[in-house]
N, C-alpha and C. Protein backbone atom coordinates (compact mmCIF):
# COMPACT_ATOMS: atom_id res chain seq x y z
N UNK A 1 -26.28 -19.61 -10.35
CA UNK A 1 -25.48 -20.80 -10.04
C UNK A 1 -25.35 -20.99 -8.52
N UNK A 2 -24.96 -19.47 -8.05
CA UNK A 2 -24.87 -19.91 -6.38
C UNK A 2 -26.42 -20.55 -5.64
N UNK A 3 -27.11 -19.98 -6.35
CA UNK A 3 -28.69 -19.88 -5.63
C UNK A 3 -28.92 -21.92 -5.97
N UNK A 4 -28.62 -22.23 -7.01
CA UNK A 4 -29.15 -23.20 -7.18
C UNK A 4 -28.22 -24.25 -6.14
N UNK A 5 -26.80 -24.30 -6.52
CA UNK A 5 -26.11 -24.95 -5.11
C UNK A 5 -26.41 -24.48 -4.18
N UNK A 6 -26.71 -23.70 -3.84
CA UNK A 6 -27.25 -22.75 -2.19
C UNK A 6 -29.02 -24.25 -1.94
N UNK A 7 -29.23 -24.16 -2.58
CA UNK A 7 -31.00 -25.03 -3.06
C UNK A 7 -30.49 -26.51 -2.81
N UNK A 8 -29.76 -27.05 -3.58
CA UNK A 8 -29.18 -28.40 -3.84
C UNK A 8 -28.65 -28.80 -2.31
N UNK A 9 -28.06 -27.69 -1.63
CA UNK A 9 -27.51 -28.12 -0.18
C UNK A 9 -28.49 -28.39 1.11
N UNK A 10 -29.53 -27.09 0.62
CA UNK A 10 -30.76 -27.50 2.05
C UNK A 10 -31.08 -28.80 1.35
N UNK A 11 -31.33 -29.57 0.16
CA UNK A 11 -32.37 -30.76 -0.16
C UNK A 11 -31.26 -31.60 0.75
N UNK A 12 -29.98 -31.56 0.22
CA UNK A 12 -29.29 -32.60 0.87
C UNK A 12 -29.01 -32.64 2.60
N UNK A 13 -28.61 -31.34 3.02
CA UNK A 13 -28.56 -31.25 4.63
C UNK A 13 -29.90 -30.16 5.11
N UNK A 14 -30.72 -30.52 5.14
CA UNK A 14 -32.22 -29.63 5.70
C UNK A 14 -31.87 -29.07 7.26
N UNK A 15 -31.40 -30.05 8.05
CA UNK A 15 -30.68 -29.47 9.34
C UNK A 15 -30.08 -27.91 8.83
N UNK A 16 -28.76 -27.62 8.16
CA UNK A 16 -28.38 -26.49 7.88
C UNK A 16 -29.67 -25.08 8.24
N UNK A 17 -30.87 -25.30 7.81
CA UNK A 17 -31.82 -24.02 7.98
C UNK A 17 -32.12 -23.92 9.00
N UNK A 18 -32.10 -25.56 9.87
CA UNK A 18 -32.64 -25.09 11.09
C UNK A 18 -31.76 -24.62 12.40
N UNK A 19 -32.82 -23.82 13.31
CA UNK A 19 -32.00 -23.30 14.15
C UNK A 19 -31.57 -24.01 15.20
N UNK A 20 -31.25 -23.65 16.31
CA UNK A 20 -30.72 -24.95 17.27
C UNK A 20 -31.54 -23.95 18.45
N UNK A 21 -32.87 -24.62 18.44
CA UNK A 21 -33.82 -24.29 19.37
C UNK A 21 -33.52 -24.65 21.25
N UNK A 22 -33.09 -25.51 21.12
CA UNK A 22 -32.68 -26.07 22.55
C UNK A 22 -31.86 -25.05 23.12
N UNK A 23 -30.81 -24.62 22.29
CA UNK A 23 -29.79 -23.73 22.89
C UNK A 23 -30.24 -22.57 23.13
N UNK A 24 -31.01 -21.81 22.35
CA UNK A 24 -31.62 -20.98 22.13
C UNK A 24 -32.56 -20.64 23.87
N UNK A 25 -33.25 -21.65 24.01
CA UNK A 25 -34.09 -21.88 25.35
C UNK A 25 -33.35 -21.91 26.17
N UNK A 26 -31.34 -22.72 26.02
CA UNK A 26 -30.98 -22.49 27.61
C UNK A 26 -30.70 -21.33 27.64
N UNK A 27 -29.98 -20.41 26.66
CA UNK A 27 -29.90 -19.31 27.15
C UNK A 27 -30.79 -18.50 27.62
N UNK A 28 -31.95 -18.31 26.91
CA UNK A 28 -32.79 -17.47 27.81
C UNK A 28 -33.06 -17.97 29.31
N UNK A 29 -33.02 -19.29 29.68
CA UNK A 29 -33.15 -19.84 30.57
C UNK A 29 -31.93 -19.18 31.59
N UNK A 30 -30.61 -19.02 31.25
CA UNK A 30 -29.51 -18.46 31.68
C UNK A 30 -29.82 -17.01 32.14
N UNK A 31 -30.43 -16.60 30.90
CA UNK A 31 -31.14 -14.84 31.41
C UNK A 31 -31.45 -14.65 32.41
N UNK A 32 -32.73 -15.53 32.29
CA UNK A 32 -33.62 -15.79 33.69
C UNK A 32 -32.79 -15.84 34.75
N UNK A 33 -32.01 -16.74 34.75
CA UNK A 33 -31.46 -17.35 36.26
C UNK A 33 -30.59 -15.88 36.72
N UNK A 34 -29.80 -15.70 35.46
CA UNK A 34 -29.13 -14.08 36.28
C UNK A 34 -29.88 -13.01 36.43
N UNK A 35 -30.84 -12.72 35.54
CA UNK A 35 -31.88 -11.53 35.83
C UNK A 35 -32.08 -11.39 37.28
N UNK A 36 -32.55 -12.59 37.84
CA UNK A 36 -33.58 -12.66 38.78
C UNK A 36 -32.49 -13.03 40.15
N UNK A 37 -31.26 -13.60 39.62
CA UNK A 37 -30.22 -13.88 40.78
C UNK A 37 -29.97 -15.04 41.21
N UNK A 38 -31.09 -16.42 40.69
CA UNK A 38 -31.61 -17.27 40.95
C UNK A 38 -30.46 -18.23 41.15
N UNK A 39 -29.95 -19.55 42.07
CA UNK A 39 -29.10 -20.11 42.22
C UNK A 39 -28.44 -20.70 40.68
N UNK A 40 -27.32 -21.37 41.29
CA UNK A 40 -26.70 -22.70 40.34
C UNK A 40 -28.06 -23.85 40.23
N UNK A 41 -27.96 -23.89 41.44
CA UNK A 41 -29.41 -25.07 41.72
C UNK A 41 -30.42 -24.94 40.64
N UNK A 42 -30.62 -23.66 40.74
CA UNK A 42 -31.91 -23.34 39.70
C UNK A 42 -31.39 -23.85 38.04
N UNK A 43 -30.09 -23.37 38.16
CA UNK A 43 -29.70 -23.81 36.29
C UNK A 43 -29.67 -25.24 36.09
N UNK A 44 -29.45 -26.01 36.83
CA UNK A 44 -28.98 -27.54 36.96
C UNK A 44 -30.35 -28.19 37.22
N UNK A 45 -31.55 -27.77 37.89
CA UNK A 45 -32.47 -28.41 37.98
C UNK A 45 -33.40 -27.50 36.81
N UNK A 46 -33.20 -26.43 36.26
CA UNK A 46 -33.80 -26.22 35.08
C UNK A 46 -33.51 -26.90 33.75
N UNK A 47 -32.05 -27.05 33.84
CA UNK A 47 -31.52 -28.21 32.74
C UNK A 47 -32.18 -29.59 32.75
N UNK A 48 -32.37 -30.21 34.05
CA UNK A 48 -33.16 -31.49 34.08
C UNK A 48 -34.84 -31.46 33.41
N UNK A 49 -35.28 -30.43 33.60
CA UNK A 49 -36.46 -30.66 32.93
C UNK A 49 -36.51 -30.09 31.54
N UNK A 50 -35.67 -28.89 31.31
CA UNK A 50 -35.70 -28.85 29.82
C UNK A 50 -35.32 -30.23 29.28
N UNK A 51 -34.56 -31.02 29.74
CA UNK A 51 -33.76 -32.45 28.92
C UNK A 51 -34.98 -33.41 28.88
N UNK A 52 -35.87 -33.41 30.24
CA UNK A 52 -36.71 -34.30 30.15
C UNK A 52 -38.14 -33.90 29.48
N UNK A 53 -38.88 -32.83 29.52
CA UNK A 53 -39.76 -32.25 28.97
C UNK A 53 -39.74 -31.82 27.43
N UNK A 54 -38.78 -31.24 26.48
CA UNK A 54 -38.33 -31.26 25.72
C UNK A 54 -38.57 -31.42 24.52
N UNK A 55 -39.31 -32.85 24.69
CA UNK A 55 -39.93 -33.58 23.13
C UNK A 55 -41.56 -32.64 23.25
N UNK A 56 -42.13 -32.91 24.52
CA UNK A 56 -43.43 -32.42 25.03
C UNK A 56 -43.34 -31.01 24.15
N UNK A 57 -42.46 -30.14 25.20
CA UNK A 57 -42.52 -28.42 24.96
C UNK A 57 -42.05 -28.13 23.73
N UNK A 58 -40.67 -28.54 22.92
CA UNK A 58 -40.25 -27.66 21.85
C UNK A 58 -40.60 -27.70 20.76
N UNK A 59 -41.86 -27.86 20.79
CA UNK A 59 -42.90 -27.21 19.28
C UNK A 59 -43.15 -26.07 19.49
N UNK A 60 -43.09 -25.51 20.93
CA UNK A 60 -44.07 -24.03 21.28
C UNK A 60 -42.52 -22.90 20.68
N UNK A 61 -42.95 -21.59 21.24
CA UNK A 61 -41.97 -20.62 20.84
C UNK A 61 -40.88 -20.43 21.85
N UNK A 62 -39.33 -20.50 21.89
CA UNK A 62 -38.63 -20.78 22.53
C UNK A 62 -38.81 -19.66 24.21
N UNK A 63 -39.18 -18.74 23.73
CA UNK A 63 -39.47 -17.85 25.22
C UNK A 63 -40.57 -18.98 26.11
N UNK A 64 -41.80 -19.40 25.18
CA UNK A 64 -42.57 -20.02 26.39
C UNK A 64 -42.09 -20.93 26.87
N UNK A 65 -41.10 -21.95 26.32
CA UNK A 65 -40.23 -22.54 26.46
C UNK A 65 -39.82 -22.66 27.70
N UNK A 66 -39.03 -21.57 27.44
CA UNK A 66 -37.60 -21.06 28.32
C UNK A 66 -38.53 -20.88 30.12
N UNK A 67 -39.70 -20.18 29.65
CA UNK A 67 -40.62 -19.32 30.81
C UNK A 67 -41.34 -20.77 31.46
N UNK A 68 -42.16 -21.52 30.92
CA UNK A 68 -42.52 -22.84 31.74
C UNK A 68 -41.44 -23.70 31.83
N UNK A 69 -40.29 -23.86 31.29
CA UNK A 69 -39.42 -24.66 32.57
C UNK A 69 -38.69 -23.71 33.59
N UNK A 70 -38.48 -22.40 33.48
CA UNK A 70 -38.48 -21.61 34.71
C UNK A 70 -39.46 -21.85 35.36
N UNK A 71 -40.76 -21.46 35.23
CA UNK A 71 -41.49 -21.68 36.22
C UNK A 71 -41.96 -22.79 36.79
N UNK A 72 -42.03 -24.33 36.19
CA UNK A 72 -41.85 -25.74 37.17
C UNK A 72 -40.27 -25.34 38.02
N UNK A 73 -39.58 -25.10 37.34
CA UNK A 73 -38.53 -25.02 38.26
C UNK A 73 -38.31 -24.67 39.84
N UNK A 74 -38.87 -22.97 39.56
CA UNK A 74 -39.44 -22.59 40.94
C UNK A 74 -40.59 -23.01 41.64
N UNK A 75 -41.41 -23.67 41.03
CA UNK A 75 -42.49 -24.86 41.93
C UNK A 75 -41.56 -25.75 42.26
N UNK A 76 -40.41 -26.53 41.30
CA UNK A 76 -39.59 -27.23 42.30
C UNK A 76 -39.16 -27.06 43.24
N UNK A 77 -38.35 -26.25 43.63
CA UNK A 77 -37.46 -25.54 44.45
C UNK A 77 -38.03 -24.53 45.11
N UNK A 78 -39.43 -24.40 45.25
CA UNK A 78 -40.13 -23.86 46.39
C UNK A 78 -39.27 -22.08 46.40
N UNK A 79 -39.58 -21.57 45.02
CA UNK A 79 -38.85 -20.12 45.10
C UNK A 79 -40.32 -19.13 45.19
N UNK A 80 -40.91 -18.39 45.53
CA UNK A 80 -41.60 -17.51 45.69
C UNK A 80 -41.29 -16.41 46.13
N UNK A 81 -40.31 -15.55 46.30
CA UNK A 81 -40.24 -14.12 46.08
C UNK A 81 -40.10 -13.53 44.74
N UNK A 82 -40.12 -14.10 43.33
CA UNK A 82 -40.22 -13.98 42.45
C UNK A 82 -41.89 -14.51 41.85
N UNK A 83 -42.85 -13.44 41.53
CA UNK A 83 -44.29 -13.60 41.25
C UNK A 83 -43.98 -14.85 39.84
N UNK A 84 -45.00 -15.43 39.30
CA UNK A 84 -44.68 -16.39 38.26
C UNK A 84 -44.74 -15.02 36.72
N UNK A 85 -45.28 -14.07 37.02
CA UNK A 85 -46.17 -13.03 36.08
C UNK A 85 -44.45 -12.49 35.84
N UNK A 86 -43.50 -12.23 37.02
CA UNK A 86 -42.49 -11.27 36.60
C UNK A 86 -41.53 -11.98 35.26
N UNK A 87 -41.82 -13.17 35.81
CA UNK A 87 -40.77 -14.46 34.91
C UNK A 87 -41.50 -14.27 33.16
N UNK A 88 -42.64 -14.30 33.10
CA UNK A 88 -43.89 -14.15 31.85
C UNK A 88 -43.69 -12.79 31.57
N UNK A 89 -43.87 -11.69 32.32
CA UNK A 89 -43.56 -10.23 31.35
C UNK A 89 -42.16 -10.44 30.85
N UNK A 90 -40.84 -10.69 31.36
CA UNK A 90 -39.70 -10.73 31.20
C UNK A 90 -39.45 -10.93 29.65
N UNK A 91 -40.32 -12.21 29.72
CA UNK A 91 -39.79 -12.61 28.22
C UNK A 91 -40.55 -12.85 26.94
N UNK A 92 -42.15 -12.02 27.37
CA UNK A 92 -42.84 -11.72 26.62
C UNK A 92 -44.35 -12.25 26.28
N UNK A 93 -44.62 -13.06 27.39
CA UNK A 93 -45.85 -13.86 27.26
C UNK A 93 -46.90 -13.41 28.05
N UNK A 94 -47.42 -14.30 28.26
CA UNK A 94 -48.76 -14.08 29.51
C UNK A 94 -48.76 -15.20 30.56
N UNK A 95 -49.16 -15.79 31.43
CA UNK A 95 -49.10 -16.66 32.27
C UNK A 95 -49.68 -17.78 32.18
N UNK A 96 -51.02 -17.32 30.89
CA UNK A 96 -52.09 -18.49 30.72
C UNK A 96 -51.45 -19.65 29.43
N UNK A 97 -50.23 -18.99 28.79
CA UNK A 97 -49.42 -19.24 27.72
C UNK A 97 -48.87 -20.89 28.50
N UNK A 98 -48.13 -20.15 30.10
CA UNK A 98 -47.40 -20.97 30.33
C UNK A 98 -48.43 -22.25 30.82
N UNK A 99 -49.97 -21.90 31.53
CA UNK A 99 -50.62 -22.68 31.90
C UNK A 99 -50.90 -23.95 30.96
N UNK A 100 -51.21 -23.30 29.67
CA UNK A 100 -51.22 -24.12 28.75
C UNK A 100 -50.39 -24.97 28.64
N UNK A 101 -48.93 -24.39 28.56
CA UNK A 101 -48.21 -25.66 28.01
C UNK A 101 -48.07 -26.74 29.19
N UNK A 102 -48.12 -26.26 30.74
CA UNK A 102 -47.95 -27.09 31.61
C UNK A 102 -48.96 -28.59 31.74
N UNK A 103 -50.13 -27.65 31.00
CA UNK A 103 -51.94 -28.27 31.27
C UNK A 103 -51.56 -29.43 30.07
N UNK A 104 -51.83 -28.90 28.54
CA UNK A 104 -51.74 -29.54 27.73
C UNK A 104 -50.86 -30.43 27.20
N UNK A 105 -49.43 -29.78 27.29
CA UNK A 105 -48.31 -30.56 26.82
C UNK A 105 -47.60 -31.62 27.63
N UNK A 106 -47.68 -30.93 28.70
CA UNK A 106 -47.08 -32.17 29.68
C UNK A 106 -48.39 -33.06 30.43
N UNK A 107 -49.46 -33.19 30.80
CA UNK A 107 -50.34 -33.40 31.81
C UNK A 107 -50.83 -34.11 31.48
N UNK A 108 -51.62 -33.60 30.11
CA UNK A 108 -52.78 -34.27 29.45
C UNK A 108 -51.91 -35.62 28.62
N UNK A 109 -50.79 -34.65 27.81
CA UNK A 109 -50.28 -35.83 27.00
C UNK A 109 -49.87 -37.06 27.52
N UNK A 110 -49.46 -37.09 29.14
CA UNK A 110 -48.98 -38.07 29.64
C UNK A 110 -50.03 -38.87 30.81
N UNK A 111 -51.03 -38.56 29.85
CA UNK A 111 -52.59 -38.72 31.36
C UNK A 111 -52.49 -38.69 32.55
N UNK A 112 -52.17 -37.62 33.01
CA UNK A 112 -51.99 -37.35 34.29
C UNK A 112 -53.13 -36.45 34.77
N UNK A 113 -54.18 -37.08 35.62
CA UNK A 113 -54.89 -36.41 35.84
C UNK A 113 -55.04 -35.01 36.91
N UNK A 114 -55.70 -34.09 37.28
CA UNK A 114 -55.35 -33.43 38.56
C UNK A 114 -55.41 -31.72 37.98
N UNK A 115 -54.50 -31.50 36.76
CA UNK A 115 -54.01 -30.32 36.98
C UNK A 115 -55.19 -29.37 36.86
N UNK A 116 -55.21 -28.30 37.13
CA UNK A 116 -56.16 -27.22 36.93
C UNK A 116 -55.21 -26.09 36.36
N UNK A 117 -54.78 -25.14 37.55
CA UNK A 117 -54.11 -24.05 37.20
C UNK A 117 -52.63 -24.13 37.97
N UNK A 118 -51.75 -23.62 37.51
CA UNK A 118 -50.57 -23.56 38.04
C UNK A 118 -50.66 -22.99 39.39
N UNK A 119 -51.20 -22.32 39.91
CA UNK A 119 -51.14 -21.78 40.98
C UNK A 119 -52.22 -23.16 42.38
N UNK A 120 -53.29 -23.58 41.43
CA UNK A 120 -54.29 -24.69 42.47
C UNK A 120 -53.16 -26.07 42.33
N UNK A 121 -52.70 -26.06 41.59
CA UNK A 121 -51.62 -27.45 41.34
C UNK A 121 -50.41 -27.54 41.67
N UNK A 122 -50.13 -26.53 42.70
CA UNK A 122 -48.35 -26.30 42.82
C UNK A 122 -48.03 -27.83 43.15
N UNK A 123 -48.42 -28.44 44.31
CA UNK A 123 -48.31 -29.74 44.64
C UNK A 123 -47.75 -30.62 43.89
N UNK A 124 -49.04 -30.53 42.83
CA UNK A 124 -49.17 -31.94 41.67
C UNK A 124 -47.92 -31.75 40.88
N UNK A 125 -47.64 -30.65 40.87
CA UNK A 125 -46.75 -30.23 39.54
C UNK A 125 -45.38 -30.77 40.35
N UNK A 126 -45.46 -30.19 41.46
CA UNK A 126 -43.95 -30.39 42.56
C UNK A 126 -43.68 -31.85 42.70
N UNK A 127 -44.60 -32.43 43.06
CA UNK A 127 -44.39 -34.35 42.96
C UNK A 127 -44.32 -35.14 41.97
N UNK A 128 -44.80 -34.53 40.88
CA UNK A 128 -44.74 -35.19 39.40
C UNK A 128 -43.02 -34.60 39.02
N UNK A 129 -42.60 -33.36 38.81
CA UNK A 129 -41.33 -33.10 37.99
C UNK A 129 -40.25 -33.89 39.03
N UNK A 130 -40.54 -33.83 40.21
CA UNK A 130 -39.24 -34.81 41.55
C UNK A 130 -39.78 -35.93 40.94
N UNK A 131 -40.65 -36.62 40.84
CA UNK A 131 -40.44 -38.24 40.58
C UNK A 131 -39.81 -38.19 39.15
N UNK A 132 -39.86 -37.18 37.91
CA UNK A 132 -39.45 -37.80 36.81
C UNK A 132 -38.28 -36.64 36.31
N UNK A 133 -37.41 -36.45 37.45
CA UNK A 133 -36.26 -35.83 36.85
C UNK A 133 -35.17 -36.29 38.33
N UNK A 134 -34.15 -36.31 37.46
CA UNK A 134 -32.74 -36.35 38.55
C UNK A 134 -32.26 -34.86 39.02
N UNK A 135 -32.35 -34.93 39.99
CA UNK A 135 -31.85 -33.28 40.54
C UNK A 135 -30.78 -33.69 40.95
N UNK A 136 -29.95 -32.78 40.38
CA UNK A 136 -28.47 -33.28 41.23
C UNK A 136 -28.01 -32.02 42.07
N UNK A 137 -27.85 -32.09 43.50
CA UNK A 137 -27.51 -31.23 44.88
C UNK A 137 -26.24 -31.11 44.36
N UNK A 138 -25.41 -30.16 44.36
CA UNK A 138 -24.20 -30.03 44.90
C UNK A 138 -23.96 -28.86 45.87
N UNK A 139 -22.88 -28.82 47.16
CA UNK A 139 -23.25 -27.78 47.76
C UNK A 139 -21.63 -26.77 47.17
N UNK A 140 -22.62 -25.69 45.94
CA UNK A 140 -21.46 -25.23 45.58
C UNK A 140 -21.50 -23.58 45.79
């Protein structure tokens, strides 16, 4: 009896099974930022592109997720004492994981021509996420 109302409830609310993937990504995203020490700046302009990228990225698995909008992030914000590889072992991937999603999901899908590798494209990547996200400065 329970099993079958337990059955009858996913047909009617299917949301109920699912998880809440977004949240899931800021926190690790949160990890990141304290792991590594990384500003407020960094959480607030990592929030802008998870919000805007989003539809693109969250089919993939929430770590690669979490790991390519960390790492546009720090192409935003011009962070390099942190390797892109330390951000990718951290949370379980490889780097070519994140290349992908940068290459395929965001680049290609939105015909943007140019990209190669995250590292030959810092540029492209840096002028494309500033024109299509709001960064908001505060000096806190």
């Amino acid at each position: 009896e329970v099993r079958r109302l337990f059955r009858r409830s996913i047909e009617v609310y299917p949301e109920y099974l699912k998880k809440n993937r977004k949240l899931i990504v800021q926190n690790q995203i949160r990890s990141i930022k304290d792991t590594f020490q990384f500003s407020e700046e960094f959480g607030r302009t990592s929030e802008a592109i998870l919000d805007k990228f989003w539809m693109l990225l969250g089919s993939t698995t929430e770590s690669v997720v979490a790991g390519t909008v960390c790492i546009l992030t720090m192409i935003v914000m011009d962070i390099k004492n942190h390797p892109i590889s330390e951000i990718c072992d951290s949370l379980g991937f490889t780097q070519s994981a994140v290349n992908y999603q940068i290459k395929n999901k965001i680049f290609e899908k939105l015909h943007i021509p140019g990209f190669k590798t995250i590292t030959s494209s810092r540029e492209l990547i840096k002028e494309f996420i500033k024109k299509n996200i709001d960064i908001k400065k505060t000096n806190s």
